[in-house]
C-alpha atoms as a PDB file:
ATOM      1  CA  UNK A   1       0.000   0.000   0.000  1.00  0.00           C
ATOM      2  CA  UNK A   2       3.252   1.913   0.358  1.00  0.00           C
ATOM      3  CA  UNK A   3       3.781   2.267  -3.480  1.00  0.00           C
ATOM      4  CA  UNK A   4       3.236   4.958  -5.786  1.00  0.00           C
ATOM      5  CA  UNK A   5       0.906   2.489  -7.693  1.00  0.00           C
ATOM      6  CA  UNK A   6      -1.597   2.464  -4.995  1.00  0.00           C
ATOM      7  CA  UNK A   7      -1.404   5.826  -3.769  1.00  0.00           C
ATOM      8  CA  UNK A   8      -1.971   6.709  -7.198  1.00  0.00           C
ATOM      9  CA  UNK A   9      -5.608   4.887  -7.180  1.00  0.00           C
ATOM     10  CA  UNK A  10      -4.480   1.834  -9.409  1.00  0.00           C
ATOM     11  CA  UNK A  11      -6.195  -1.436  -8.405  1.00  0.00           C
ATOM     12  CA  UNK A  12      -6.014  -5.235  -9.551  1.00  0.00           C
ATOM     13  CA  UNK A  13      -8.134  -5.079 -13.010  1.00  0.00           C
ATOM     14  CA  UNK A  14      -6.854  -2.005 -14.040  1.00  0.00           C
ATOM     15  CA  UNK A  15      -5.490  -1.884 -17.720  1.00  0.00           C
ATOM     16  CA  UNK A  16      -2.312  -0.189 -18.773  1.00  0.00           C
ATOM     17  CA  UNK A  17      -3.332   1.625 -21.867  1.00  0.00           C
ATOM     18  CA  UNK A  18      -0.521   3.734 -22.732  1.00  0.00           C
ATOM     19  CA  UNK A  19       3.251   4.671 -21.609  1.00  0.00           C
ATOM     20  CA  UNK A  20       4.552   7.873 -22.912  1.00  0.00           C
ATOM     21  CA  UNK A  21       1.735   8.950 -24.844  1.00  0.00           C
ATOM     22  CA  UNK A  22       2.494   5.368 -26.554  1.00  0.00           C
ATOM     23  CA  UNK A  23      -0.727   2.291 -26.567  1.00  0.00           C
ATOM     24  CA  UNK A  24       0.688  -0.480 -25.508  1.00  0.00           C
ATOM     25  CA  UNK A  25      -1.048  -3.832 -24.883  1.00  0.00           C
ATOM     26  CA  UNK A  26      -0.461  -7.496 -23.361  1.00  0.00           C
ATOM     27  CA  UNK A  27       2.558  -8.230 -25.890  1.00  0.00           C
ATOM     28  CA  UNK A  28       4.245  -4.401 -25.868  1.00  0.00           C
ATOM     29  CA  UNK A  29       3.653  -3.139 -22.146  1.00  0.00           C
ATOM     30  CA  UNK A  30       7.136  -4.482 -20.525  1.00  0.00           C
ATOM     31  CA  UNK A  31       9.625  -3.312 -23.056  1.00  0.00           C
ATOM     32  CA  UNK A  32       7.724  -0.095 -23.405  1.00  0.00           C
ATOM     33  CA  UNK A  33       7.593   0.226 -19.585  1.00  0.00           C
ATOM     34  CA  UNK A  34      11.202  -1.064 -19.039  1.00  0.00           C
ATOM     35  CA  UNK A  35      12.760   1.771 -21.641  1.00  0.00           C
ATOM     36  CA  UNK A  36      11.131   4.465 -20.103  1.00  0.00           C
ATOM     37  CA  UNK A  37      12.192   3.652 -17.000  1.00  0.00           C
ATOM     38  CA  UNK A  38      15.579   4.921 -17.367  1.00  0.00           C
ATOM     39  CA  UNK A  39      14.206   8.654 -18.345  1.00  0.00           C
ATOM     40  CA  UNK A  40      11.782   8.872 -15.154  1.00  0.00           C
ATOM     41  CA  UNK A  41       9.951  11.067 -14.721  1.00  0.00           C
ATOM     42  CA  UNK A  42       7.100   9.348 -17.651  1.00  0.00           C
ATOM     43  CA  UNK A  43       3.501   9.983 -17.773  1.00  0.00           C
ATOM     44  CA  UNK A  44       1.553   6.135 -18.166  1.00  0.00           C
ATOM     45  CA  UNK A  45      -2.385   6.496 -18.898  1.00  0.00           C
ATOM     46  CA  UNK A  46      -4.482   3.260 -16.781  1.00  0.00           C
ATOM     47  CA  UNK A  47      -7.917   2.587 -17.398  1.00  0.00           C
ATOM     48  CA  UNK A  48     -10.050   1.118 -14.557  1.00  0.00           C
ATOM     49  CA  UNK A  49     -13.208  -0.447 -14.275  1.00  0.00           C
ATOM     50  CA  UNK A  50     -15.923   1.434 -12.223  1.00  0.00           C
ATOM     51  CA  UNK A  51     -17.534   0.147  -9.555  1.00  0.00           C
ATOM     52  CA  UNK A  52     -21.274   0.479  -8.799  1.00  0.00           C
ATOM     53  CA  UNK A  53     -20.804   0.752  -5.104  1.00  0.00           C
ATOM     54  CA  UNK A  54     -18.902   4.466  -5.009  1.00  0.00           C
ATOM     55  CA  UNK A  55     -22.074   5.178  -6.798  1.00  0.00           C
ATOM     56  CA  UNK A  56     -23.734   5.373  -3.177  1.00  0.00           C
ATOM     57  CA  UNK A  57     -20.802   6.939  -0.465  1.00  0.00           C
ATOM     58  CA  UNK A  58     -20.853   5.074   3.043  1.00  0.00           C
ATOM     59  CA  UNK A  59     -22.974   7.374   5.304  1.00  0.00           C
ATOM     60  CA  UNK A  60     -23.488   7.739   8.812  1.00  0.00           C
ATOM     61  CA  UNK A  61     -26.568   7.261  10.769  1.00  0.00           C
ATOM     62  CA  UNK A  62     -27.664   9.312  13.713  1.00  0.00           C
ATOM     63  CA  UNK A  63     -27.407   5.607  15.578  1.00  0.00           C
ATOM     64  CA  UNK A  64     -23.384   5.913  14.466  1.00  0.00           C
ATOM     65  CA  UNK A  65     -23.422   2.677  11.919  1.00  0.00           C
ATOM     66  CA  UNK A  66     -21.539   3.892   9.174  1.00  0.00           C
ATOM     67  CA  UNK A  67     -24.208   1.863   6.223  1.00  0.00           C
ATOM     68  CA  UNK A  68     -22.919   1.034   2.448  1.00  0.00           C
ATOM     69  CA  UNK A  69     -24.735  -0.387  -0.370  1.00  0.00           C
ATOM     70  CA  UNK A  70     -23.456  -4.011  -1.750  1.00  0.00           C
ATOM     71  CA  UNK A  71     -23.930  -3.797  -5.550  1.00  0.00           C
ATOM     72  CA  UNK A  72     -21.890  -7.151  -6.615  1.00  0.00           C
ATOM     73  CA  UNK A  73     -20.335 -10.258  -5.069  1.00  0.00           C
ATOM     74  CA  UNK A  74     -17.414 -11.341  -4.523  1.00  0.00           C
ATOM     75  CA  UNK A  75     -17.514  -8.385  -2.227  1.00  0.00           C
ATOM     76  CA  UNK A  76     -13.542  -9.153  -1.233  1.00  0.00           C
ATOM     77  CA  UNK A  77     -14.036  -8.965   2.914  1.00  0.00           C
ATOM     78  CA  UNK A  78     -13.241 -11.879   5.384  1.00  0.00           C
ATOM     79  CA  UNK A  79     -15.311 -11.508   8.500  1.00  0.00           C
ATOM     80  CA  UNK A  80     -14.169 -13.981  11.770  1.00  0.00           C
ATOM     81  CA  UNK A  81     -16.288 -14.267  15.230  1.00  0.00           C
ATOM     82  CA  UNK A  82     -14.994 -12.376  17.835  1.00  0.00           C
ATOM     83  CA  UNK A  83     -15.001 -14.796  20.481  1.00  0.00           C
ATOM     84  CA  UNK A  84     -14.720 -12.548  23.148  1.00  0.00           C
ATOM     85  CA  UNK A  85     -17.546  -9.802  21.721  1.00  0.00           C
ATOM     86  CA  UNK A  86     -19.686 -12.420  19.948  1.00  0.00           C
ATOM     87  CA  UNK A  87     -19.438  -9.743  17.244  1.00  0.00           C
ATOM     88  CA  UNK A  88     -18.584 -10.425  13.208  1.00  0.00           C
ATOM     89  CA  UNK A  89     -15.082  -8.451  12.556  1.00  0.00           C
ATOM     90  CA  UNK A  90     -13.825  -7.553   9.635  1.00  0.00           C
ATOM     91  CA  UNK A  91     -10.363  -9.183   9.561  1.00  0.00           C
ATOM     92  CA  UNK A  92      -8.936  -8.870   5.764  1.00  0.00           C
ATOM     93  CA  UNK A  93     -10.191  -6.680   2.801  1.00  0.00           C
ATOM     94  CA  UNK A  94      -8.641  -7.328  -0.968  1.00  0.00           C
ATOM     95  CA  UNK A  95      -7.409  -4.928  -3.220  1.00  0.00           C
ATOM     96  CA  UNK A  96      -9.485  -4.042  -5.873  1.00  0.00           C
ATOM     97  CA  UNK A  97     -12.575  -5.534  -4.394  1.00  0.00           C
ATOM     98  CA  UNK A  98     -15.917  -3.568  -3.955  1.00  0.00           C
ATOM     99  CA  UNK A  99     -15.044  -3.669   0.074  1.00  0.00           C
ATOM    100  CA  UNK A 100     -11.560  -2.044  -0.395  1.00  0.00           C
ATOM    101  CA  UNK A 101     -13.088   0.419  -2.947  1.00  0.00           C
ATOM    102  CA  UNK A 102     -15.737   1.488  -0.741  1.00  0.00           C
ATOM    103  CA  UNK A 103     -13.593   1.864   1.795  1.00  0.00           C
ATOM    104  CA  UNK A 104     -13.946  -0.759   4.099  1.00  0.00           C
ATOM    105  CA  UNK A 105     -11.012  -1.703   7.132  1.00  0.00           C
ATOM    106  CA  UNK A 106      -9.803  -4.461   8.853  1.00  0.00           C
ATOM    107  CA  UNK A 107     -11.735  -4.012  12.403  1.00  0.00           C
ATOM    108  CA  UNK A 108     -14.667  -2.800  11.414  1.00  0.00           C
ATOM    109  CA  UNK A 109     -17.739  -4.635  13.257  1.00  0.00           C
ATOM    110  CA  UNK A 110     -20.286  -5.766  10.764  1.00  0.00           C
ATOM    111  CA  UNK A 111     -23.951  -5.371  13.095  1.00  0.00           C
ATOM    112  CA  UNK A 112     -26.249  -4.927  10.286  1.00  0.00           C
ATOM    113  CA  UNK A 113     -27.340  -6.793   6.443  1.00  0.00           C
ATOM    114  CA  UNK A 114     -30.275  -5.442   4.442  1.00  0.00           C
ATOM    115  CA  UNK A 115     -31.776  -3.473   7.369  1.00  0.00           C
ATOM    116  CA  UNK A 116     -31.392  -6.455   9.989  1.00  0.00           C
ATOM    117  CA  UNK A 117     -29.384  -6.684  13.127  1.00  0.00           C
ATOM    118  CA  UNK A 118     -26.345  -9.524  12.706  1.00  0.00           C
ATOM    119  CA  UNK A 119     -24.094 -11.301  15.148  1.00  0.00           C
ATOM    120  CA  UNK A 120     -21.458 -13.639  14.782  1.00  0.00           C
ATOM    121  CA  UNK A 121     -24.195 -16.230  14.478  1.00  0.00           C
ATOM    122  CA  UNK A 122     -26.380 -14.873  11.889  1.00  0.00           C
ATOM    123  CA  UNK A 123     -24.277 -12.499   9.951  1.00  0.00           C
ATOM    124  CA  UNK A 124     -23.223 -15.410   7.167  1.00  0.00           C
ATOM    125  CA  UNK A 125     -26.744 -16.365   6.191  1.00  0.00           C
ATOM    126  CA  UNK A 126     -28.111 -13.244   5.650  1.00  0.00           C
ATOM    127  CA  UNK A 127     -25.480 -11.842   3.916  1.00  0.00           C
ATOM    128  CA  UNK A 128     -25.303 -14.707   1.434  1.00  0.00           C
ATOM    129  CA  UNK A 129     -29.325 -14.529   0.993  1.00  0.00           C
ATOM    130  CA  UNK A 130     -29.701 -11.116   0.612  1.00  0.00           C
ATOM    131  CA  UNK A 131     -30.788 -10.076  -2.926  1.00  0.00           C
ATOM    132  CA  UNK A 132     -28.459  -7.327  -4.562  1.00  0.00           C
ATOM    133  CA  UNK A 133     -28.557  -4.586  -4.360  1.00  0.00           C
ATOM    134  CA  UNK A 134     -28.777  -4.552  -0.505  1.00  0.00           C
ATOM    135  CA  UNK A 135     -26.580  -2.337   2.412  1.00  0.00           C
ATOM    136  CA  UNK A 136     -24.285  -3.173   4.956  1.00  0.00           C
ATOM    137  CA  UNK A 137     -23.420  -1.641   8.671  1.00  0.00           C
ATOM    138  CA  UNK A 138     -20.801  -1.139  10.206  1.00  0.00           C
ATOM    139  CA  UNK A 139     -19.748  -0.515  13.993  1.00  0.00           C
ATOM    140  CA  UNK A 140     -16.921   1.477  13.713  1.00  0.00           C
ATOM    141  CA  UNK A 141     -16.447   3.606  17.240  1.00  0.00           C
ATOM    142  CA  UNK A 142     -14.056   0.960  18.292  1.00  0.00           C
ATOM    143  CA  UNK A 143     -11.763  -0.593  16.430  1.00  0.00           C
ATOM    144  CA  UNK A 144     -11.056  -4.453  17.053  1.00  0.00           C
ATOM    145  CA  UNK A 145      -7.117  -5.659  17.645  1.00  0.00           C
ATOM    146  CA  UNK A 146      -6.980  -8.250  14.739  1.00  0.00           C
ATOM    147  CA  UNK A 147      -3.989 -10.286  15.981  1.00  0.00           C
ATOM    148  CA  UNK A 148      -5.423 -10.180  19.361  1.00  0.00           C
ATOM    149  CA  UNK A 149      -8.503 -11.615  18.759  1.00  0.00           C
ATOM    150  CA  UNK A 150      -7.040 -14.612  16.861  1.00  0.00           C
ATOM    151  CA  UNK A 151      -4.858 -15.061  19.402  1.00  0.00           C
ATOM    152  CA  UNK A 152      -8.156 -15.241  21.516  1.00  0.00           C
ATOM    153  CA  UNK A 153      -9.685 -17.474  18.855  1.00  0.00           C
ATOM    154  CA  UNK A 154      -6.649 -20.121  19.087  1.00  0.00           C
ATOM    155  CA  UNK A 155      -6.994 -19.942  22.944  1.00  0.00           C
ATOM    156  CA  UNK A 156     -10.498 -20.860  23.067  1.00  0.00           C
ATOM    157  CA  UNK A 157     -11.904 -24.338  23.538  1.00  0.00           C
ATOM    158  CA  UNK A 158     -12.738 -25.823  20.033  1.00  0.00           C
ATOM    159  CA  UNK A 159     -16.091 -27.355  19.161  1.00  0.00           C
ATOM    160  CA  UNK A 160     -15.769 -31.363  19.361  1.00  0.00           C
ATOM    161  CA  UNK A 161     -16.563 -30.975  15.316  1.00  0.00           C
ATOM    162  CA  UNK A 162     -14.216 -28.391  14.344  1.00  0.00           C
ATOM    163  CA  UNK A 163     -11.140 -30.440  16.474  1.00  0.00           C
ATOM    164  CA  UNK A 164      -9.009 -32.081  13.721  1.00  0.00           C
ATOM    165  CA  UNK A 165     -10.126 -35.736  13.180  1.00  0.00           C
ATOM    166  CA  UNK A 166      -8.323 -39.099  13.906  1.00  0.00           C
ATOM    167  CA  UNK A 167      -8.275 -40.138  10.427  1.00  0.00           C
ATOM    168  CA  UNK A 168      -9.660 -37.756   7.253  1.00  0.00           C
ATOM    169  CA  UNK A 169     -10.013 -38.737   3.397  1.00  0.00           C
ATOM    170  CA  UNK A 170      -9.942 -36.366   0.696  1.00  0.00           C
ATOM    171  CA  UNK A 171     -13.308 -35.446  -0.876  1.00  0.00           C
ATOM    172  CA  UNK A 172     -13.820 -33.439  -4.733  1.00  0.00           C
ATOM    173  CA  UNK A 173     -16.500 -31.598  -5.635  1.00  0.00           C
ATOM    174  CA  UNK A 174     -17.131 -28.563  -8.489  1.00  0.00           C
ATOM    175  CA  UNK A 175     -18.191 -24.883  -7.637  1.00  0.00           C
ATOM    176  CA  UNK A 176     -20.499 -24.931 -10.165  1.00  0.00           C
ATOM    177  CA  UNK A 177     -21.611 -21.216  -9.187  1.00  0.00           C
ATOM    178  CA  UNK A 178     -21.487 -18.482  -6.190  1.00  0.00           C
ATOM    179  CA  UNK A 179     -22.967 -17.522  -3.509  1.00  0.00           C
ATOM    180  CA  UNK A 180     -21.430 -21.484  -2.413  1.00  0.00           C
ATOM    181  CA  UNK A 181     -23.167 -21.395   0.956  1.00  0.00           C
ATOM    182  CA  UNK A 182     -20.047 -22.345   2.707  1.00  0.00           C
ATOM    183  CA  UNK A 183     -18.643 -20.142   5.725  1.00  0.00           C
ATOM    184  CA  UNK A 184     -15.089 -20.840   6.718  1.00  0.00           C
ATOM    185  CA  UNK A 185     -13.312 -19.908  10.031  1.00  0.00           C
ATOM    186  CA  UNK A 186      -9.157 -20.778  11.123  1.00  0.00           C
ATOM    187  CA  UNK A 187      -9.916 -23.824  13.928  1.00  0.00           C
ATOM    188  CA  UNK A 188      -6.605 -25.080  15.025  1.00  0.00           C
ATOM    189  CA  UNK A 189      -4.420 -23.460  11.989  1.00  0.00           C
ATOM    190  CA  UNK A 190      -6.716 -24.508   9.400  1.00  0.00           C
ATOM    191  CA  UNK A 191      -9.236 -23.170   6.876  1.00  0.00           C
ATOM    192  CA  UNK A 192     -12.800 -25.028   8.556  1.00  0.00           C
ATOM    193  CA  UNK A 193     -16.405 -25.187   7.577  1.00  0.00           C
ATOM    194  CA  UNK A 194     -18.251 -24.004  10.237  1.00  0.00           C
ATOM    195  CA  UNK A 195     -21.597 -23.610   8.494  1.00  0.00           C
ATOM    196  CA  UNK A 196     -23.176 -24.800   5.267  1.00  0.00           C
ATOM    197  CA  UNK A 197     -26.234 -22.823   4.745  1.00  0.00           C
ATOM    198  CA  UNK A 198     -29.529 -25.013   3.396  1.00  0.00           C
ATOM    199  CA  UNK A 199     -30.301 -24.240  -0.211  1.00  0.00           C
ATOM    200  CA  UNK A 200     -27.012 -23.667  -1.577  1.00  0.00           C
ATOM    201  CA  UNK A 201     -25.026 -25.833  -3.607  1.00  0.00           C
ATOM    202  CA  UNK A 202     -22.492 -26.481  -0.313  1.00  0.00           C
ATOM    203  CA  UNK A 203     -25.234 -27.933   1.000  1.00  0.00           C
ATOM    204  CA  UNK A 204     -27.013 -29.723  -1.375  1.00  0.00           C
ATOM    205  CA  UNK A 205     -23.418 -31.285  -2.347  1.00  0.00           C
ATOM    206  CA  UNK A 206     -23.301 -32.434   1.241  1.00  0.00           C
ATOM    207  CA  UNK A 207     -20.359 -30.329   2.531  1.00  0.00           C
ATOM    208  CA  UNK A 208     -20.682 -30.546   6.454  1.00  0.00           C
ATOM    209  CA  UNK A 209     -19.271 -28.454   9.591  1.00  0.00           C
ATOM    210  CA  UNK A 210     -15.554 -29.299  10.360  1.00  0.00           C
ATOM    211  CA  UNK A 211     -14.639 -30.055   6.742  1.00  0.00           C
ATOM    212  CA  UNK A 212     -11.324 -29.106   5.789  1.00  0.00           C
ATOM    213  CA  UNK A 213     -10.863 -26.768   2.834  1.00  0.00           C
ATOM    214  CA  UNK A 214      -7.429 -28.231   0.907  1.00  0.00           C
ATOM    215  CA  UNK A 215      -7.243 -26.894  -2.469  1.00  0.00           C
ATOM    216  CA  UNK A 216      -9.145 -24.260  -4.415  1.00  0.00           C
ATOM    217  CA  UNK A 217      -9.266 -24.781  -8.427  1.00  0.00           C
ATOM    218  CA  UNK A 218      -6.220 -27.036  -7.791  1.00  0.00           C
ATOM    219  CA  UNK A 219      -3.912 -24.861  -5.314  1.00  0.00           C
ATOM    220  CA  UNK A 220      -3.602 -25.817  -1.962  1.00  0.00           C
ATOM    221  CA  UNK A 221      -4.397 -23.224   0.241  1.00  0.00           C
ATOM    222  CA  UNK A 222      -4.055 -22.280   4.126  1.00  0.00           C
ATOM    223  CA  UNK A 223      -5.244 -20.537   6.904  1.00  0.00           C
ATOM    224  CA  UNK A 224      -3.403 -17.099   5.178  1.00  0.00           C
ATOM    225  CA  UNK A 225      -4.261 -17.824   2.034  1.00  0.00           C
ATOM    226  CA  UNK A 226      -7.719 -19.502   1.504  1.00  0.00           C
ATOM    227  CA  UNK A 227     -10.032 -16.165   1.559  1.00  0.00           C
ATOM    228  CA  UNK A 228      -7.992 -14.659  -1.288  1.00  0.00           C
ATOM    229  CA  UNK A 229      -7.865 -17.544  -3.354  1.00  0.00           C
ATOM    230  CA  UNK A 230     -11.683 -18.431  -2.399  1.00  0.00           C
ATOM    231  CA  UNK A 231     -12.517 -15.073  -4.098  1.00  0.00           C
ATOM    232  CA  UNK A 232     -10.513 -14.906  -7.263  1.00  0.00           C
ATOM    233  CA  UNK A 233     -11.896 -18.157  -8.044  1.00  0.00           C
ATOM    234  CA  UNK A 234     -14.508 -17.986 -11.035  1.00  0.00           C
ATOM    235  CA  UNK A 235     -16.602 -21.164 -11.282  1.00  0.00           C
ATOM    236  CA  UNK A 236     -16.452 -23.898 -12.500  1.00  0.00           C
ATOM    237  CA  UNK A 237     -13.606 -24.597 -10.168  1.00  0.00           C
ATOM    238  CA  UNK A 238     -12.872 -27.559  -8.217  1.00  0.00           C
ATOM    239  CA  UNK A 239     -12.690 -27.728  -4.547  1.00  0.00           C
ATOM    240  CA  UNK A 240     -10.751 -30.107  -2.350  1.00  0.00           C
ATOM    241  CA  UNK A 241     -11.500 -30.935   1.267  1.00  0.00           C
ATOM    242  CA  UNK A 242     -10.648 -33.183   3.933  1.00  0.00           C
ATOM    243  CA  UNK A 243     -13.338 -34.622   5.616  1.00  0.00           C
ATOM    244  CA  UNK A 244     -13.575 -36.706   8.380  1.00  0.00           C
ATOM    245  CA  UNK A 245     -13.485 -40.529   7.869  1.00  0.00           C
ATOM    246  CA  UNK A 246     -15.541 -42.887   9.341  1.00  0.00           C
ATOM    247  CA  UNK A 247     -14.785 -46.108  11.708  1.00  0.00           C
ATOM    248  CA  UNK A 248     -15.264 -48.365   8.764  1.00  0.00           C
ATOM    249  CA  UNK A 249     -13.097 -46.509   6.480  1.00  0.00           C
ATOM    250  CA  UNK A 250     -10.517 -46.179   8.825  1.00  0.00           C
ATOM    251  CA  UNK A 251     -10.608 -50.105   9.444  1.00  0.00           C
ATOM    252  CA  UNK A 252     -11.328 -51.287   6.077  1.00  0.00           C
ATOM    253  CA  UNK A 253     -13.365 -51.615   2.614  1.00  0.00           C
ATOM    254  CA  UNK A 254     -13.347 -52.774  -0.576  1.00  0.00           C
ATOM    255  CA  UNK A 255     -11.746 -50.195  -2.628  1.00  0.00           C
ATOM    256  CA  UNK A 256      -8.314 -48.501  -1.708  1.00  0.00           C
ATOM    257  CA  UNK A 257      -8.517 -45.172  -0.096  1.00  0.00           C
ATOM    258  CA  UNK A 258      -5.699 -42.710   1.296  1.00  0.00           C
ATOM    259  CA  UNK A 259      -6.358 -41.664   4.883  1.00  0.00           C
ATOM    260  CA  UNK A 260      -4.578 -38.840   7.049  1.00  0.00           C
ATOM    261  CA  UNK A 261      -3.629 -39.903  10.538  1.00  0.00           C
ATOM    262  CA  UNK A 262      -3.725 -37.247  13.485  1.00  0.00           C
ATOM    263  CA  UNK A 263       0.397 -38.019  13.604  1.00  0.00           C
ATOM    264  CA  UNK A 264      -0.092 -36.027   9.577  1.00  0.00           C
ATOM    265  CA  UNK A 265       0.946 -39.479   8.419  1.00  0.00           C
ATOM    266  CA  UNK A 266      -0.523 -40.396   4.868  1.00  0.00           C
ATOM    267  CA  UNK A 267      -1.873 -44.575   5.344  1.00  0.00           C
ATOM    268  CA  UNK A 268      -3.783 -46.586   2.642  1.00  0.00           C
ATOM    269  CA  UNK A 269      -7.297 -47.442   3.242  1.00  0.00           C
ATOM    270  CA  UNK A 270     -10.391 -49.517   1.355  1.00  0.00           C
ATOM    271  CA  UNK A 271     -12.168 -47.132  -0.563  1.00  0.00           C
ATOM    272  CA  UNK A 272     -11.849 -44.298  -3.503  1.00  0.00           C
ATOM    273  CA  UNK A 273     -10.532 -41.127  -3.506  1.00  0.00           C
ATOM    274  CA  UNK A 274     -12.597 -39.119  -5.186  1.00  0.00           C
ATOM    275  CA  UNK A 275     -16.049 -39.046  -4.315  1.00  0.00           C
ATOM    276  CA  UNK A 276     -16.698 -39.718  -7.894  1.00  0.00           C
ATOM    277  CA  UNK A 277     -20.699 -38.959  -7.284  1.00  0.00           C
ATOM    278  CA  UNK A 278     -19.816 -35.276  -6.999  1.00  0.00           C
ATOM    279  CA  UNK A 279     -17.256 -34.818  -9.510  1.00  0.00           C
ATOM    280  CA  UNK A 280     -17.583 -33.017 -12.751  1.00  0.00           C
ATOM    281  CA  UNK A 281     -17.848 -35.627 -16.019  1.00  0.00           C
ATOM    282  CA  UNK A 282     -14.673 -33.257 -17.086  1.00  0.00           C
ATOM    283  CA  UNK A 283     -12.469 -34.649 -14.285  1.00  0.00           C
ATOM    284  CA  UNK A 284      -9.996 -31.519 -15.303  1.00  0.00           C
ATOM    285  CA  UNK A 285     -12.713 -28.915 -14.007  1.00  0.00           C
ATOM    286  CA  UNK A 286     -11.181 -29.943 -10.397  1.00  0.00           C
ATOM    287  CA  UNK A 287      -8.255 -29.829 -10.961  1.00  0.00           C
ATOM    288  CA  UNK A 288      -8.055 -26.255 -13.010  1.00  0.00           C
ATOM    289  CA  UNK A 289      -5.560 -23.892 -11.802  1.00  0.00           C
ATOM    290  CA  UNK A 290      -7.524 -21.128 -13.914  1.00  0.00           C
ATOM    291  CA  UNK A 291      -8.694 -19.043 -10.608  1.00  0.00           C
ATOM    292  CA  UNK A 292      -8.696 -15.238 -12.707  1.00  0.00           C
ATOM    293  CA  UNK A 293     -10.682 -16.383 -16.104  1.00  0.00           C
ATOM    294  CA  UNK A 294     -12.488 -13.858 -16.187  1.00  0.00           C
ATOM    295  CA  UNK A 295     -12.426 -13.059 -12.841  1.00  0.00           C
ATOM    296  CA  UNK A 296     -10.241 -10.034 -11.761  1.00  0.00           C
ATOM    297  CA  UNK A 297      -6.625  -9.321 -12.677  1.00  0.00           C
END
């Protein structure tokens, strides 16, 4: 955020349109760039998209939530529970992304989604239900310490179904299409389902609290990493997870399957790999590493 680039207003998805009064495009951009770096200073012309959310500014109530309207999704901001507030905090915002542009920060409290009071517990839902265009509120008379509160979140006693099974298999489906239904927290150092919401395709694909989220359209993510990947993703993409196994997988089956022990040691075990029932017929759908077609640059 540091860089000229930013300060300047340029965003991921911007387009470099000319250097020196010169167009340039995808094949002439570097070398043009490169030579006129040696006679700085040089004027560069960038084109970026609009977004429909600075149409409406944030504004301030007289109850002190600063409100915004959500015009498009992805909407680019992480939000964790608070488990010391039982609020929803705003923990990471992407560049270029309607939250970022609208000028949404990490530690903002998120209390309100089309008109209706949210908590940690029922922020997800209605947020992923709520028809566009719709507005957002913010708490943001106090700011929330970020690396304190996952410190907090590490500290405190994890739900028997988020702890990290004995034994887990890997599972594939396809993201045919977004809003997923799927809300993700870090339990224990690791991207977790904590909710899938009925009537979206998590659901329906049978994607259950405490599932582990391993790979996004074919690169392995992590607690640091999973949000921004989750977002630049543009269906169909495939999704990895580790779920947990059950007794009789872990003891034996007919068919060959790879299990995870809690000691992070890979073992053979009777059954498949791939839940072949929720795979795409084009098996290389999972496995694309195409996250940005058409997505955002």
């Amino acid at each position: 955020r540091d860089y000229p680039a930013y300060l300047a207003g340029i965003r991921p998805g911007c387009e470099l349109a000319e250097v020196k009064g010169q167009a340039v495009n995808a094949g002439t951009w570097l070398a043009a760039f490169t030579a006129a770096a040696g006679e700085l200073p040089f004027d560069i012309t960038v084109r970026c998209p609009t977004k429909a959310n600075l149409a409406s500014k944030p504004e301030r109530g007289a109850d002190g939530i600063l409100r915004l309207r959500v015009a498009e999704k992805p909407f680019g901001m992480n939000v964790e529970n608070s488990p010391k507030s039982k609020t929803a905090v705003v923990t990471k915002v992407l560049l270029g992304f309607p939250a970022e542009l609208a000028g949404v920060v990490a530690g903002y409290q998120l209390v309100e989604v089309a008109g209706q009071l949210v908590d940690a517990q029922t922020w997800y839902e209605k947020f992923a239900k709520a028809e566009l265009p719709f507005t957002i509120g913010f708490n943001t008379s106090s700011s929330i310490d970020i690396g304190a509160m996952k410190q907090e979140s590490e500290a405190a006693d994890v739900d028997p179904e988020l702890k990290d099974p004995e034994f887990s298999k890997q599972r594939d489906v396809v993201v045919q299409s977004k809003p997923f239904g799927m809300q993700v927290q870090i339990r224990e150092g690791k991207p977790k389902v904590v909710r899938a919401v009925e009537g979206f395709p998590a659901s329906s694909l049978g994607i259950k609290r405490g599932d582990i989220v391993a790979e996004v359209g074919g690169l392995k993510v992590t607690a640091e990493n999973w949000f921004e990947v989750w977002q630049q993703a543009v269906p169909p993409f495939g999704l990895k997870l580790l779920v947990r196994a059950t007794q009789e997988e872990a003891e034996g089956s007919p068919n060959k399957r790879q299990l995870t022990g809690s000691d992070g040691q890979k073992r053979l075990r009777k059954a498949d790999i791939a839940d072949r029932s929720t795979t795409s017929e084009d098996p290389r759908i999972a496995w694309s590493p195409d996250l940005r077609r058409g997505g955002k640059v």
